[in-house]
C-alpha atoms as a PDB file:
ATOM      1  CA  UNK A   1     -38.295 -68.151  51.120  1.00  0.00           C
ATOM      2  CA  UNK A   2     -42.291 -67.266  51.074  1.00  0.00           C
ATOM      3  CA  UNK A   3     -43.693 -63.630  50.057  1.00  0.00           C
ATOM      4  CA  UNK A   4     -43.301 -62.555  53.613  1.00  0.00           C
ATOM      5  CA  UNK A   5     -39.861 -62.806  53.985  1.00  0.00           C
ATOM      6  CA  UNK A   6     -39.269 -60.093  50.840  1.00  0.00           C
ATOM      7  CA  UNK A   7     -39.041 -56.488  51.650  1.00  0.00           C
ATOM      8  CA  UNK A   8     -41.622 -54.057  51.273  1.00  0.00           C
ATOM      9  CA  UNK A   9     -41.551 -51.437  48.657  1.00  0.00           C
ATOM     10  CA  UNK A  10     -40.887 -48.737  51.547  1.00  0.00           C
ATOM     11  CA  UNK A  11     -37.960 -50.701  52.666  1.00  0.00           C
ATOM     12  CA  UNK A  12     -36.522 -51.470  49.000  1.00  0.00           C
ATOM     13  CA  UNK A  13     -36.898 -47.335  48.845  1.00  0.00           C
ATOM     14  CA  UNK A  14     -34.874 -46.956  51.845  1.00  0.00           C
ATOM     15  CA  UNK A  15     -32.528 -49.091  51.261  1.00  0.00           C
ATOM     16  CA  UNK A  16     -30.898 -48.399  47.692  1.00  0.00           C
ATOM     17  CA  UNK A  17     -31.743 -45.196  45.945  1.00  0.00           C
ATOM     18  CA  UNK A  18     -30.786 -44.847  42.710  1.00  0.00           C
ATOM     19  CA  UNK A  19     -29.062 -41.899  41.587  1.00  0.00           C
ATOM     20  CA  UNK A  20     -30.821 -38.930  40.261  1.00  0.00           C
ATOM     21  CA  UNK A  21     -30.895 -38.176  36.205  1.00  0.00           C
ATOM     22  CA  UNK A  22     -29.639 -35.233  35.375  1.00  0.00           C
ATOM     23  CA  UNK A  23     -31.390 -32.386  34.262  1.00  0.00           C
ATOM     24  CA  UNK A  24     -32.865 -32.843  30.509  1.00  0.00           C
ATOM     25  CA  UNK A  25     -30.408 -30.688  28.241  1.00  0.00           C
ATOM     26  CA  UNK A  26     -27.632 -30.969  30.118  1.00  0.00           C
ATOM     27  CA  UNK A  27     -25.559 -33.115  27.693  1.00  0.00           C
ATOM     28  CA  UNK A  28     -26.115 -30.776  25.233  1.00  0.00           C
ATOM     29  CA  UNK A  29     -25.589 -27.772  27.290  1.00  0.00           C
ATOM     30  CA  UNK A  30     -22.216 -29.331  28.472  1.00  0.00           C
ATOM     31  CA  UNK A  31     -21.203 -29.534  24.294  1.00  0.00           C
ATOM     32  CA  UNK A  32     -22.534 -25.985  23.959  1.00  0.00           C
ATOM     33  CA  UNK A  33     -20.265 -24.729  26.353  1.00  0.00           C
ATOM     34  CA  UNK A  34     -17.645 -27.048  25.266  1.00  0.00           C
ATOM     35  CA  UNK A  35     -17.951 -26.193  21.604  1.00  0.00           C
ATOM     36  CA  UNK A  36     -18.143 -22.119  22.631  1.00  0.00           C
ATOM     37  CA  UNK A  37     -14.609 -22.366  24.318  1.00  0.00           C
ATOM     38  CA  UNK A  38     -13.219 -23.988  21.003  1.00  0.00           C
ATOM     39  CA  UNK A  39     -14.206 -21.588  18.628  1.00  0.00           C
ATOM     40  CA  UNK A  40     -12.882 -18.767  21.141  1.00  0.00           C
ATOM     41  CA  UNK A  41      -9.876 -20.339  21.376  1.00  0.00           C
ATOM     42  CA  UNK A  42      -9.560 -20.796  17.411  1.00  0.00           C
ATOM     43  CA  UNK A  43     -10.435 -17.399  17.497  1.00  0.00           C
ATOM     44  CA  UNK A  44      -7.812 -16.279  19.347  1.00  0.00           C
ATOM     45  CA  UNK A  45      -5.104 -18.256  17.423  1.00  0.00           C
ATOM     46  CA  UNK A  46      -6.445 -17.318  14.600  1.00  0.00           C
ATOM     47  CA  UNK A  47      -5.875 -13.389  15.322  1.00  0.00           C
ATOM     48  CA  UNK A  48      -2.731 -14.384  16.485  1.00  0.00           C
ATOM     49  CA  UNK A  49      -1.920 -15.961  13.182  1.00  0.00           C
ATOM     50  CA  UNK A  50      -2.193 -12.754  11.746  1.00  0.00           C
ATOM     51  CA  UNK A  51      -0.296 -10.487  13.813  1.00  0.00           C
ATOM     52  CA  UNK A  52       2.760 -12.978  13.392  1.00  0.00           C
ATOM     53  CA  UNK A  53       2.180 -12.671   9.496  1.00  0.00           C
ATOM     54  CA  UNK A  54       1.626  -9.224   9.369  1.00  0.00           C
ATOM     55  CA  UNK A  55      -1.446  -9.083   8.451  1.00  0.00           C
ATOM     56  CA  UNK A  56      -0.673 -10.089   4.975  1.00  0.00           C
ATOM     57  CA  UNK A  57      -0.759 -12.869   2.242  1.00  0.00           C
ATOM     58  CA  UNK A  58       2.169 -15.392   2.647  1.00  0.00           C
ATOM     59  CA  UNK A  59       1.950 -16.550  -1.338  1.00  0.00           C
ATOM     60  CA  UNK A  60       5.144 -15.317  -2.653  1.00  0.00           C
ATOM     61  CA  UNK A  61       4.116 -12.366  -5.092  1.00  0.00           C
ATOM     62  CA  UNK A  62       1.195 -11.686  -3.185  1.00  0.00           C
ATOM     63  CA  UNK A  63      -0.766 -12.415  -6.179  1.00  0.00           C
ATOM     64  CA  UNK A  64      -4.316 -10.728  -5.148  1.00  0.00           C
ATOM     65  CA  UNK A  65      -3.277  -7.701  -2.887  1.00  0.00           C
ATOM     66  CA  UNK A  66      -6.586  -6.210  -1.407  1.00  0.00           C
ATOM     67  CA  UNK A  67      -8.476  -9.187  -1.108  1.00  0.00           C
ATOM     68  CA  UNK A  68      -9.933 -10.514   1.848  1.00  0.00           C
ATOM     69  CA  UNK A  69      -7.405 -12.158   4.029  1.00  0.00           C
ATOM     70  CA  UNK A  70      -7.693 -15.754   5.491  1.00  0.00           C
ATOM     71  CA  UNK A  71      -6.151 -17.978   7.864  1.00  0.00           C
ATOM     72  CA  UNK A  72      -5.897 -21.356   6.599  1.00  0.00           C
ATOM     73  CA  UNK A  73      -4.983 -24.934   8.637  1.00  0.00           C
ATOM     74  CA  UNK A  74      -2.065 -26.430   7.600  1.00  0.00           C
ATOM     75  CA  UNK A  75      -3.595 -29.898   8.307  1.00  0.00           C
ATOM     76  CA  UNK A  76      -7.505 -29.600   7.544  1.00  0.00           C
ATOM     77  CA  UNK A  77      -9.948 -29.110  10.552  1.00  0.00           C
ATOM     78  CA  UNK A  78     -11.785 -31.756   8.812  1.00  0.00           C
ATOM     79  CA  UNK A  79      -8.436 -34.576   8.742  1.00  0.00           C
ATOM     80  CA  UNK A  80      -9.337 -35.582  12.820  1.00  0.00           C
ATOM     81  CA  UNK A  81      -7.243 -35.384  15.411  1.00  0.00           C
ATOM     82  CA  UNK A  82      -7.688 -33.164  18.421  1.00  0.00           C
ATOM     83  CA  UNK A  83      -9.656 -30.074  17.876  1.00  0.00           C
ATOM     84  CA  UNK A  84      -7.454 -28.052  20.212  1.00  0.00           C
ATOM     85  CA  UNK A  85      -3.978 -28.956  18.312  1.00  0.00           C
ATOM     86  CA  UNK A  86      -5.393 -28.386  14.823  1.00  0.00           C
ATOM     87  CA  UNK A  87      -6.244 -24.650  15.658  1.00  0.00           C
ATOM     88  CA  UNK A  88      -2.629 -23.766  17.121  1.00  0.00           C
ATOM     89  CA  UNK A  89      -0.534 -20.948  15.846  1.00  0.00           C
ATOM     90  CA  UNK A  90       2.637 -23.600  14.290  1.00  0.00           C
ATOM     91  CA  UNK A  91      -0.949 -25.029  11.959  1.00  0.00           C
ATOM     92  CA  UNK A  92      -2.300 -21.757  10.485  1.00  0.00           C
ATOM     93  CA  UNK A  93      -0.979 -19.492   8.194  1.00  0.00           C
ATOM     94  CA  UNK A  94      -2.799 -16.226   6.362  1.00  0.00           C
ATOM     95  CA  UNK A  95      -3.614 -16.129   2.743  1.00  0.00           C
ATOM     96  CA  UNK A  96      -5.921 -14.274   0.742  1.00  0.00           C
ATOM     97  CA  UNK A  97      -9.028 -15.656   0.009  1.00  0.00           C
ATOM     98  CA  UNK A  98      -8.569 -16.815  -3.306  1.00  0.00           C
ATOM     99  CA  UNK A  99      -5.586 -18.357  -2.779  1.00  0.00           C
ATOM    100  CA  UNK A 100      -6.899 -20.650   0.043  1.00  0.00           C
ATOM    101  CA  UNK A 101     -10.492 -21.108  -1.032  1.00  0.00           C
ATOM    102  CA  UNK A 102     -10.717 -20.218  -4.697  1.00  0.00           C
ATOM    103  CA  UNK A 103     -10.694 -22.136  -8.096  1.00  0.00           C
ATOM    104  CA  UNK A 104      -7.030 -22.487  -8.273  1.00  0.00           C
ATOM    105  CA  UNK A 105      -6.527 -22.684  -4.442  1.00  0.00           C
ATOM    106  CA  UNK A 106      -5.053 -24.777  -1.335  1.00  0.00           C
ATOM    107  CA  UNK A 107      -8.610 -26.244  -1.224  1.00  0.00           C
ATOM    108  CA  UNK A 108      -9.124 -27.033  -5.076  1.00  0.00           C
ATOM    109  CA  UNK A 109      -5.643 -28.878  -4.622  1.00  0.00           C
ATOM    110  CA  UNK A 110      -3.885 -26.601  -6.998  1.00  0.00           C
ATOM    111  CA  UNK A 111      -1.847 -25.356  -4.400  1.00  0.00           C
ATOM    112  CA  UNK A 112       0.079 -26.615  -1.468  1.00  0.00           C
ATOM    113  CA  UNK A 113       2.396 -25.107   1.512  1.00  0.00           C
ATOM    114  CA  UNK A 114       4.958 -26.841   3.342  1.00  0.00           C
ATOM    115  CA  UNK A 115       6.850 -26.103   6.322  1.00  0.00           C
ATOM    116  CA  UNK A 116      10.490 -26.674   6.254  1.00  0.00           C
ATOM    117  CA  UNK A 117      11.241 -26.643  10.122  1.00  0.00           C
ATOM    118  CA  UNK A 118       9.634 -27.973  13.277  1.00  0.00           C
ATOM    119  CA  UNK A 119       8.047 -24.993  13.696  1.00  0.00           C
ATOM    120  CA  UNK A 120       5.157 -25.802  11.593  1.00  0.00           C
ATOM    121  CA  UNK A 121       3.897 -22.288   9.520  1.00  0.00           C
ATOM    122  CA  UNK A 122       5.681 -20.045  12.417  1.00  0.00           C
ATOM    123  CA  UNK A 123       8.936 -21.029  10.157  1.00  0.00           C
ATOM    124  CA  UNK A 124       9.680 -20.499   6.925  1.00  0.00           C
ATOM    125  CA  UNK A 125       7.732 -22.649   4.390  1.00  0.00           C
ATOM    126  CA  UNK A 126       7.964 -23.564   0.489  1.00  0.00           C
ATOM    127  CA  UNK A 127       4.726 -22.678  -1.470  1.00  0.00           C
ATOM    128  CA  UNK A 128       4.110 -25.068  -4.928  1.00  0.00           C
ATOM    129  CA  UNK A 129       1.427 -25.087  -7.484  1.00  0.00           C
ATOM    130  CA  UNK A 130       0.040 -27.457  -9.433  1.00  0.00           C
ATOM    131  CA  UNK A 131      -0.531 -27.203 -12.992  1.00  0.00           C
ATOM    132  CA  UNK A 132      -3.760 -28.401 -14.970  1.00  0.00           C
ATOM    133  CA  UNK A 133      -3.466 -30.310 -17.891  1.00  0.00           C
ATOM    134  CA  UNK A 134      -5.950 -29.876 -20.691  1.00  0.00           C
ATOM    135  CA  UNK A 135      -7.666 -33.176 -19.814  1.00  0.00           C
ATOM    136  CA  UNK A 136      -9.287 -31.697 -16.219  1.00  0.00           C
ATOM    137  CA  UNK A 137      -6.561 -33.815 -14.444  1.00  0.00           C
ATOM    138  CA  UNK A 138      -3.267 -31.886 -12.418  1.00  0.00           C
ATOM    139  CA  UNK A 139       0.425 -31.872 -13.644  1.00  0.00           C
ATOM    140  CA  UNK A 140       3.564 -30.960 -11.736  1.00  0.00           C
ATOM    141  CA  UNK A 141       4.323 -29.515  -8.704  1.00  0.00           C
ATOM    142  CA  UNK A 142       6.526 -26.781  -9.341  1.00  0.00           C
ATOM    143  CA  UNK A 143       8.139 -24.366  -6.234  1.00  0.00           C
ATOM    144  CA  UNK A 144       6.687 -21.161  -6.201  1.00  0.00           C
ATOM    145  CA  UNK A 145       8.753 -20.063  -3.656  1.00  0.00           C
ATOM    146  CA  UNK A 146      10.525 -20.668  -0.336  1.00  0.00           C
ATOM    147  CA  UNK A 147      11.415 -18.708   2.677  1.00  0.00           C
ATOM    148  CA  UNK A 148      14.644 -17.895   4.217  1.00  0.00           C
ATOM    149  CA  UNK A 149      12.202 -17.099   7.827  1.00  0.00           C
ATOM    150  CA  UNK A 150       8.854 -16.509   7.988  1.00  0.00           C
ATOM    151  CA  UNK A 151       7.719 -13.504   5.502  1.00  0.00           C
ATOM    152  CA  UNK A 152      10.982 -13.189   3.957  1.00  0.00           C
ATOM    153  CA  UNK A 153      11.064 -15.116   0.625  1.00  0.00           C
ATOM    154  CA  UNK A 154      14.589 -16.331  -0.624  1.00  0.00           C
END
């Protein structure tokens, strides 16, 4: 085979075209718009979350009335899985905000939730806290309470 039997660039053009790139940005325009619908939809739950709690603190006692109220994930946006699941209505509960993000808090580890039925934090749940010992590190859990249903403490 001599350099007259290979094709000419006109006929290598013809021949196979190669796709066309998309358009710069697009990637990230696609994640923009991806990432938009998300936080809508957490949004949404999120509101939701508080109509089914009544738009009130869930710690028995409700141990800082007037503060700002939360909704908390049951299982930590930040422990992976799918974005969509972690942000449904059976994974958030509402709590003020010192009792989810303060110094003695869900976050600090002090305190935990846990739902006794399938239906995640739409069912009842048991609330325990944690005590400090005078060396910085934590004691006991001790129950704090427990619902009969949802809002209704036994």
């Amino acid at each position: 085979m001599g350099v007259a039997d290979l094709p000419t660039l006109s006929e290598m053009q013809r021949t196979r075209r190669a796709e066309a790139k998309p358009a710069k940005g697009t990637a990230r325009l696609a994640l923009r718009i991806d990432r938009s619908k998300r936080r809508a939809s957490e949004k949404d739950a999120k509101a939701a979350a508080r109509l089914r709690d009544g738009y009130r603190n869930r710690w028995p006692g409700n141990p800082n009335a007037g503060e700002r109220l939360e909704v908390a994930h049951f299982q930590g946006k930040g422990m992976g899985g799918d974005h969509g699941l972690r942000s449904q209505l059976d994974n958030l509960i509402t709590f003020d905000w010192l009792t989810h993000q303060g110094p003695q808090s869900i976050h600090s580890g002090h305190k935990r939730v846990i739902p006794l039925t399938r239906d995640g934090c739409s069912g009842p749940c048991a609330f325990f806290e944690r005590n400090s010992l005078a060396n910085g590190k934590f004691g006991h859990w001790k129950k704090v309470g427990e619902e009969i249903s949802r809002g209704v403490l036994k």
